[in-house]
PDB file of N, CA and C in Angstrom:
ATOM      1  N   UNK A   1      -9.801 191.340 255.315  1.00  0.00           N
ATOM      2  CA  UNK A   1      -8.728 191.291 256.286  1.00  0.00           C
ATOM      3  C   UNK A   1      -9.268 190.965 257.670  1.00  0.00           C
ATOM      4  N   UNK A   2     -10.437 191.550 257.988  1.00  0.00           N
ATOM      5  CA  UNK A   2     -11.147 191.004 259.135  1.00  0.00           C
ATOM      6  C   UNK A   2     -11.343 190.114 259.581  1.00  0.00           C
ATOM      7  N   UNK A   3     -11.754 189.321 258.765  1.00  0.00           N
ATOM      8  CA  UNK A   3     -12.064 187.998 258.673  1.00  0.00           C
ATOM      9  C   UNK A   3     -10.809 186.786 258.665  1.00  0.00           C
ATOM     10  N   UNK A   4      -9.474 187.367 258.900  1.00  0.00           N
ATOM     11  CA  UNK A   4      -8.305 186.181 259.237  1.00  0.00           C
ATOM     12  C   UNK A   4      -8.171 186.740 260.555  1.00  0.00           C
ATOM     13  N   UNK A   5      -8.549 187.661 261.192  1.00  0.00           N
ATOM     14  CA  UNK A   5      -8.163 187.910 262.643  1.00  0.00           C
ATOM     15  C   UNK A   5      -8.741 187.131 263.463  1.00  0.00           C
ATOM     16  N   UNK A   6      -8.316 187.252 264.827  1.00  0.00           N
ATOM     17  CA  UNK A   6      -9.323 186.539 265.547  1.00  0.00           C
ATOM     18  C   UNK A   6     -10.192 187.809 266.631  1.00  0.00           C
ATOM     19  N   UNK A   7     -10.912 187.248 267.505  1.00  0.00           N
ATOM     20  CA  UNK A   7     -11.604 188.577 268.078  1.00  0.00           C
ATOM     21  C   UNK A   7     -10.847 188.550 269.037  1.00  0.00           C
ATOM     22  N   UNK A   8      -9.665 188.623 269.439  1.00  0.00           N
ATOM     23  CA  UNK A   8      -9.115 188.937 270.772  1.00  0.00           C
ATOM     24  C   UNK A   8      -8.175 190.213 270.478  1.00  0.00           C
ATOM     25  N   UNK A   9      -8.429 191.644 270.662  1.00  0.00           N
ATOM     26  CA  UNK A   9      -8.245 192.641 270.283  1.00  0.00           C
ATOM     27  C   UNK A   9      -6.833 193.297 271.089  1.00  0.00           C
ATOM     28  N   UNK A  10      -6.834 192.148 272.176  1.00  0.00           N
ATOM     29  CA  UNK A  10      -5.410 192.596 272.666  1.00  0.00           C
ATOM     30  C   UNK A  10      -4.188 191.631 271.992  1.00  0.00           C
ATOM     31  N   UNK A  11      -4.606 190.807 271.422  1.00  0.00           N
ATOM     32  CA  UNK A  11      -3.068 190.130 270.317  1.00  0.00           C
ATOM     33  C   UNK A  11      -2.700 191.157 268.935  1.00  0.00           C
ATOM     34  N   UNK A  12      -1.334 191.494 268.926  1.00  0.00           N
ATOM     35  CA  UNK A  12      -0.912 192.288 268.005  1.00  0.00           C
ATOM     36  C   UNK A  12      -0.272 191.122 266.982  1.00  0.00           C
ATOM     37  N   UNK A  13      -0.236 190.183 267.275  1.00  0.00           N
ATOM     38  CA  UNK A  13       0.207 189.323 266.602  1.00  0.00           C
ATOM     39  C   UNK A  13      -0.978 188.726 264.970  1.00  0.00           C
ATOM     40  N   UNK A  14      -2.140 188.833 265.758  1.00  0.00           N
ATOM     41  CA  UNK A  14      -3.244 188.698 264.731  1.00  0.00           C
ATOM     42  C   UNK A  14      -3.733 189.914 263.932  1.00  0.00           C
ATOM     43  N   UNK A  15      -3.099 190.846 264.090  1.00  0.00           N
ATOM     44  CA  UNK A  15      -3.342 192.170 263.197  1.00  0.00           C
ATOM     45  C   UNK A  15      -2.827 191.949 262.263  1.00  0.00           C
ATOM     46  N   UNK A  16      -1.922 191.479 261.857  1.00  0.00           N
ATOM     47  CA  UNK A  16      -1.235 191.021 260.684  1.00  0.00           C
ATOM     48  C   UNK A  16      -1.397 189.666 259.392  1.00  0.00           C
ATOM     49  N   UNK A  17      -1.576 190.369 258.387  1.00  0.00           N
ATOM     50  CA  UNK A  17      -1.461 189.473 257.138  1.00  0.00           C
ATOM     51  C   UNK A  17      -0.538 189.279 256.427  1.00  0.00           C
ATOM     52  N   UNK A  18      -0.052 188.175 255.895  1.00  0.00           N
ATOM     53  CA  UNK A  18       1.167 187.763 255.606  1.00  0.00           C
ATOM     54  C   UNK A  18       0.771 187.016 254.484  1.00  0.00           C
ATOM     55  N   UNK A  19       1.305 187.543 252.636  1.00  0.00           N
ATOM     56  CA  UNK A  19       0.907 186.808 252.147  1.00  0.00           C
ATOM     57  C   UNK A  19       2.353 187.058 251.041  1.00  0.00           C
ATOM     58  N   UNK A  20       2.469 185.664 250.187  1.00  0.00           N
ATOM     59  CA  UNK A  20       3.907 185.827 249.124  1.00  0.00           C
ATOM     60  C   UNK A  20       3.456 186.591 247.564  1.00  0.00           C
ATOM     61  N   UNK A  21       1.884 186.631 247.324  1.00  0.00           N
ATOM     62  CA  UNK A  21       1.643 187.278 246.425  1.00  0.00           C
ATOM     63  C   UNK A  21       0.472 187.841 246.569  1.00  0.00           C
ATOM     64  N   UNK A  22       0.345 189.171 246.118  1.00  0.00           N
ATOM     65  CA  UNK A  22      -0.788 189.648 246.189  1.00  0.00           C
ATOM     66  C   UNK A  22      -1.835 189.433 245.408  1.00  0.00           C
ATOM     67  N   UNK A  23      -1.179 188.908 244.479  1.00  0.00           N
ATOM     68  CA  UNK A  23      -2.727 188.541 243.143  1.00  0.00           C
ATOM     69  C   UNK A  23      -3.182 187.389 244.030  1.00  0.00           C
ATOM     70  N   UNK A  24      -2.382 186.566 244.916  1.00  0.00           N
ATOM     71  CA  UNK A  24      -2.972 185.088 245.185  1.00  0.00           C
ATOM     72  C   UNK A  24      -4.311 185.895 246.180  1.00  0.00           C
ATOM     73  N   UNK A  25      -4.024 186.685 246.681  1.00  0.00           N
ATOM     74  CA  UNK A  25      -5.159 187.431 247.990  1.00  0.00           C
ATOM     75  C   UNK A  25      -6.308 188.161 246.892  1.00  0.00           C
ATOM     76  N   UNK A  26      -6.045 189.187 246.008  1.00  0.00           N
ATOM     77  CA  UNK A  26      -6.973 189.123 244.711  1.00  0.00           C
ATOM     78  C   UNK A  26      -8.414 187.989 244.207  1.00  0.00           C
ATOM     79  N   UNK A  27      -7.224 187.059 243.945  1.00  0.00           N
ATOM     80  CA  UNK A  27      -8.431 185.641 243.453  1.00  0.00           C
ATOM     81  C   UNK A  27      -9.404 185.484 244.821  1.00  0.00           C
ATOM     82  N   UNK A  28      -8.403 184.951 245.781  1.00  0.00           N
ATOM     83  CA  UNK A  28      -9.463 184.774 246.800  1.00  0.00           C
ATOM     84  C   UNK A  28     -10.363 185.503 247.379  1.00  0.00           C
ATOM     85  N   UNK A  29     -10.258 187.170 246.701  1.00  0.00           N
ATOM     86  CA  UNK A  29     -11.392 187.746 246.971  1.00  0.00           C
ATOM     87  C   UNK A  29     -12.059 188.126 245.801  1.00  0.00           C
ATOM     88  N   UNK A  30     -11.964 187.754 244.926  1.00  0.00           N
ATOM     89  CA  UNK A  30     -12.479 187.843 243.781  1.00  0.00           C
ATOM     90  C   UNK A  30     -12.550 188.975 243.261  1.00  0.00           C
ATOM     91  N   UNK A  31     -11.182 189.738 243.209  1.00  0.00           N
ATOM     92  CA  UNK A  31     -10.975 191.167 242.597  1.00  0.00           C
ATOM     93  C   UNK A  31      -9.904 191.181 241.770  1.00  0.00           C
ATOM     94  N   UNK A  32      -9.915 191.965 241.125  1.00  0.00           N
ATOM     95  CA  UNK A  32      -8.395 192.339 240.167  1.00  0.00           C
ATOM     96  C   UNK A  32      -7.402 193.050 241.164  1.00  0.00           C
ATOM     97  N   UNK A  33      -6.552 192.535 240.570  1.00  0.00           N
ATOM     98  CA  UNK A  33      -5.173 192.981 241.533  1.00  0.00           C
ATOM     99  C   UNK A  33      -4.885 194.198 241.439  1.00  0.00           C
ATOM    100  N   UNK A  34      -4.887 195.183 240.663  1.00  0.00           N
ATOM    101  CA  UNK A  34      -5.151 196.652 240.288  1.00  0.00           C
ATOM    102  C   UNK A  34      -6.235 197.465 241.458  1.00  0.00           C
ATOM    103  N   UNK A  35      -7.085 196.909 241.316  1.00  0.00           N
ATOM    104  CA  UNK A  35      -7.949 197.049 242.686  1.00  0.00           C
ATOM    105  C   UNK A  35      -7.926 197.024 243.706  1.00  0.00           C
ATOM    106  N   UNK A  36      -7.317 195.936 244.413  1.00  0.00           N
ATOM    107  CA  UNK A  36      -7.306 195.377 245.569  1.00  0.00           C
ATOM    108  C   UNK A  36      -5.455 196.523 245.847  1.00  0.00           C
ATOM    109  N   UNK A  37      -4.783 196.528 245.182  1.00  0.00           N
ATOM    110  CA  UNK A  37      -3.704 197.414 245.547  1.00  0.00           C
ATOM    111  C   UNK A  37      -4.117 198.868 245.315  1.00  0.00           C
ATOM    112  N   UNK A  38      -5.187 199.463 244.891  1.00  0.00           N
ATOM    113  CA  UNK A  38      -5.454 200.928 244.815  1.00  0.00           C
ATOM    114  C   UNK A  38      -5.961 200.896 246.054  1.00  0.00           C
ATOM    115  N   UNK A  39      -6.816 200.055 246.729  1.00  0.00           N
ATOM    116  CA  UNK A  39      -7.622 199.795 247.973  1.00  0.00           C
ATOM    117  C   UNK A  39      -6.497 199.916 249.370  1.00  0.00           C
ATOM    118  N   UNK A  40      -5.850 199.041 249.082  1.00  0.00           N
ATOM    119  CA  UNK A  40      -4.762 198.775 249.824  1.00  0.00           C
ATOM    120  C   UNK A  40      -4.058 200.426 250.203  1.00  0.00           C
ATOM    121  N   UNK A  41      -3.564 201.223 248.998  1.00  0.00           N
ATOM    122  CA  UNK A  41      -2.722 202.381 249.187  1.00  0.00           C
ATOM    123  C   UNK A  41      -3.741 203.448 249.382  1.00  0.00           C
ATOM    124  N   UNK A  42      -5.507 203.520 249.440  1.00  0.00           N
ATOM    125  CA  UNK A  42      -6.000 204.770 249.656  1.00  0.00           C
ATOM    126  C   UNK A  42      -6.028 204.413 251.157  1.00  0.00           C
ATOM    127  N   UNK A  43      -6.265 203.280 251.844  1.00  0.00           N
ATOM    128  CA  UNK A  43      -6.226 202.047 253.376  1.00  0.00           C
ATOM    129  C   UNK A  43      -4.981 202.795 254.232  1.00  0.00           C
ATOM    130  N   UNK A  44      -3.740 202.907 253.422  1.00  0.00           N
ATOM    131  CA  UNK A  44      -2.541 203.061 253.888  1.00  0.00           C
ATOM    132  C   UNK A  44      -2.267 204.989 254.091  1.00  0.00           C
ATOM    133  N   UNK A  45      -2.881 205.614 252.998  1.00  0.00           N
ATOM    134  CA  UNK A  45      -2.755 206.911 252.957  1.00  0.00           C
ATOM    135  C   UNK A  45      -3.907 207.473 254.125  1.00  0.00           C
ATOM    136  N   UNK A  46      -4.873 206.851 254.627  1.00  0.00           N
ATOM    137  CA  UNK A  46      -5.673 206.577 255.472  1.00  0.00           C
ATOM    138  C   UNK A  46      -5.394 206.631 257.339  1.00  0.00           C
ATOM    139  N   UNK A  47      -3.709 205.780 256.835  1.00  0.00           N
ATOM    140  CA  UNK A  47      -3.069 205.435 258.353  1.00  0.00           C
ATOM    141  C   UNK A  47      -4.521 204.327 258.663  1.00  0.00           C
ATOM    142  N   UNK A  48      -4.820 203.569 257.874  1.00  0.00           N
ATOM    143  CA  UNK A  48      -5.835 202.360 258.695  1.00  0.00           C
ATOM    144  C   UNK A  48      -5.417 201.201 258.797  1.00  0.00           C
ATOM    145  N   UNK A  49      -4.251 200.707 257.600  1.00  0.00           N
ATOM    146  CA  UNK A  49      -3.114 199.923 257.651  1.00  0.00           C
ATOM    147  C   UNK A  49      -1.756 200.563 257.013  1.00  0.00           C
ATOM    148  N   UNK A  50      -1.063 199.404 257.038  1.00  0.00           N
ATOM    149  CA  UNK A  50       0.445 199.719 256.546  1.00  0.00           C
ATOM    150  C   UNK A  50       1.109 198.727 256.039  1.00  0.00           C
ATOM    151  N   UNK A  51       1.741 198.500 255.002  1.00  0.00           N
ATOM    152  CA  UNK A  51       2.242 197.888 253.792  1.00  0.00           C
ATOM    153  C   UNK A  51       3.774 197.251 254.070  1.00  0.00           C
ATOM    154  N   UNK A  52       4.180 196.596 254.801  1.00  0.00           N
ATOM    155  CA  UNK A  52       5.369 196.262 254.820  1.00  0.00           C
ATOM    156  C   UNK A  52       6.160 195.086 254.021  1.00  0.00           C
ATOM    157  N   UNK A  53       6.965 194.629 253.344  1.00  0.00           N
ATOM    158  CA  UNK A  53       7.689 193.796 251.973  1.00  0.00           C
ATOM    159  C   UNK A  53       6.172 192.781 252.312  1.00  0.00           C
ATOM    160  N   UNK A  54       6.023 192.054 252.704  1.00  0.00           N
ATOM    161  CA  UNK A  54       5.272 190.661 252.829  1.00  0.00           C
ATOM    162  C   UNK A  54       3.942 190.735 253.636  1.00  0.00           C
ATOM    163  N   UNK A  55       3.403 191.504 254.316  1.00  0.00           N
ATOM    164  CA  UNK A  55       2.791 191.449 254.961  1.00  0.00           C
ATOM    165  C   UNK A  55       1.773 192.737 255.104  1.00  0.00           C
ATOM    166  N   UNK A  56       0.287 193.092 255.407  1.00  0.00           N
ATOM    167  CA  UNK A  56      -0.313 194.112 256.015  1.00  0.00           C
ATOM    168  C   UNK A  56      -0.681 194.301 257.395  1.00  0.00           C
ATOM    169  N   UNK A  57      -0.683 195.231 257.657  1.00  0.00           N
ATOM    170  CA  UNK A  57      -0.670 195.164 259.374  1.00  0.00           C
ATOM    171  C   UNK A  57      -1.595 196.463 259.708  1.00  0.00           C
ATOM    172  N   UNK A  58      -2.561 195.928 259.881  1.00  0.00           N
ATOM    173  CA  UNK A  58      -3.828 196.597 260.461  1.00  0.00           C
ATOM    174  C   UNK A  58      -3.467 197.842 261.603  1.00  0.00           C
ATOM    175  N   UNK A  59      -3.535 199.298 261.176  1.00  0.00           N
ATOM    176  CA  UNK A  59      -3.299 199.898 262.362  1.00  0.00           C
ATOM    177  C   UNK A  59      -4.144 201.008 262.897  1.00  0.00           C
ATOM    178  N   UNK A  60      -5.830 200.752 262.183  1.00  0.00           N
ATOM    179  CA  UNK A  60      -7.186 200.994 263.520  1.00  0.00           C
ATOM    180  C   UNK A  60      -7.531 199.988 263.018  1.00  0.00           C
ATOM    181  N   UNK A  61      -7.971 199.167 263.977  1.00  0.00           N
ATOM    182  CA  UNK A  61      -8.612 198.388 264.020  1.00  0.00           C
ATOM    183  C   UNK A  61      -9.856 198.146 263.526  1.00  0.00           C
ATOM    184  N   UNK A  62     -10.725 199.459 264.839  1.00  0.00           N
ATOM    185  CA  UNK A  62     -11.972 200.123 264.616  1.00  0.00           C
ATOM    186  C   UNK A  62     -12.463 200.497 263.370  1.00  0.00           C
ATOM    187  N   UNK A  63     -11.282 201.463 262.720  1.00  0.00           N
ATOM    188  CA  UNK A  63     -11.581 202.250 261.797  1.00  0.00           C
ATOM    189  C   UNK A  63     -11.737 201.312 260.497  1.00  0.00           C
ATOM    190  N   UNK A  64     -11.073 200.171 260.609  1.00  0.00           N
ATOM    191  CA  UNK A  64     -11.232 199.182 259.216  1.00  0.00           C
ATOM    192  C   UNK A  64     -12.592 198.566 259.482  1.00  0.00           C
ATOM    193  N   UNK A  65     -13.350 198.291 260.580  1.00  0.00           N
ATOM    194  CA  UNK A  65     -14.536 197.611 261.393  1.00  0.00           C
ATOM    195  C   UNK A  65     -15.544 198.466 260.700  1.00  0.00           C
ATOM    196  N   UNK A  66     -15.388 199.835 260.891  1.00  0.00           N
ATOM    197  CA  UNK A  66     -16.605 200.906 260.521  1.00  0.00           C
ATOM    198  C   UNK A  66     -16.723 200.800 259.276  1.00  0.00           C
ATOM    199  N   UNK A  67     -15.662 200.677 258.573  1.00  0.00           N
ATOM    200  CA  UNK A  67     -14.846 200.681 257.028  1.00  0.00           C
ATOM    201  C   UNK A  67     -16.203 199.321 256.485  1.00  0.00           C
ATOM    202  N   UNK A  68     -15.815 198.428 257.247  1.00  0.00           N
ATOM    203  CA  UNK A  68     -16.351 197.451 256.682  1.00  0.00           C
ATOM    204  C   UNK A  68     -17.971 197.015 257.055  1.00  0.00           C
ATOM    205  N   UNK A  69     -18.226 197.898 257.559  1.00  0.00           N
ATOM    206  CA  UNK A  69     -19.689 197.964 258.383  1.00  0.00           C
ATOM    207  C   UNK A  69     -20.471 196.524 259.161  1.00  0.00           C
ATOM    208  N   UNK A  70     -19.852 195.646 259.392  1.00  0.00           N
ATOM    209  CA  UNK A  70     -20.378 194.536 259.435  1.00  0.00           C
ATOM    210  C   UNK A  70     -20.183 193.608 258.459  1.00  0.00           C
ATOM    211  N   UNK A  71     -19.673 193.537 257.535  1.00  0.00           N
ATOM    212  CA  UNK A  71     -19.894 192.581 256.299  1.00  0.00           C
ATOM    213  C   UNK A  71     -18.314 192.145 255.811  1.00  0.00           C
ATOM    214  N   UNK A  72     -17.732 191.461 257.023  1.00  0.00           N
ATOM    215  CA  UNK A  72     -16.409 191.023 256.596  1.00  0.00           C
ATOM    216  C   UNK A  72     -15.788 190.302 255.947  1.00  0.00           C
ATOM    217  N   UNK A  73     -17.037 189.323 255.640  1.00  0.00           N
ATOM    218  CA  UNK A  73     -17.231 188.453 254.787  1.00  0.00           C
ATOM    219  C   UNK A  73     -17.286 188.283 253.130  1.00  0.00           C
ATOM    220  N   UNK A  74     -17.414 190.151 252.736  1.00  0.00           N
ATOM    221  CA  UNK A  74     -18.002 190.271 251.518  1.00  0.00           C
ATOM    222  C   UNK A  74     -16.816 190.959 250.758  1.00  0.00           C
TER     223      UNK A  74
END
């Protein structure tokens, strides 16, 4: 998710991911969709994002940064 933002930390507009299927976000990270949505709802039970019909919306920023230690890529 890091990695579609941009680094300008004051746009709320780039906190957000917007996608029509979630398996399509799956493939492109090369996970099972079972996964990537258990990830998603321990993320959300977390308060680190939040799940709305179409879209995720990043809400620490930081805390997904630490989450991801550097490796946004992976």
């Amino acid at each position: 998710m890091l990695s579609t933002l941009s680094s300008d930390t004051g746009s709320t507009a780039s906190e957000e991911l917007k996608t029509a299927k979630l398996t399509e976000v799956a493939e492109l990270l090369g996970t099972s969709y079972r996964h990537l949505n258990r990830v998603i709802r321990n993320l959300c039970a977390a308060s680190v994002i939040e799940r709305k019909k179409s879209a995720l919306i990043i809400k620490d920023r930081e805390k997904i940064s630490a989450l991801a230690s550097g490796n946004i890529y992976e």
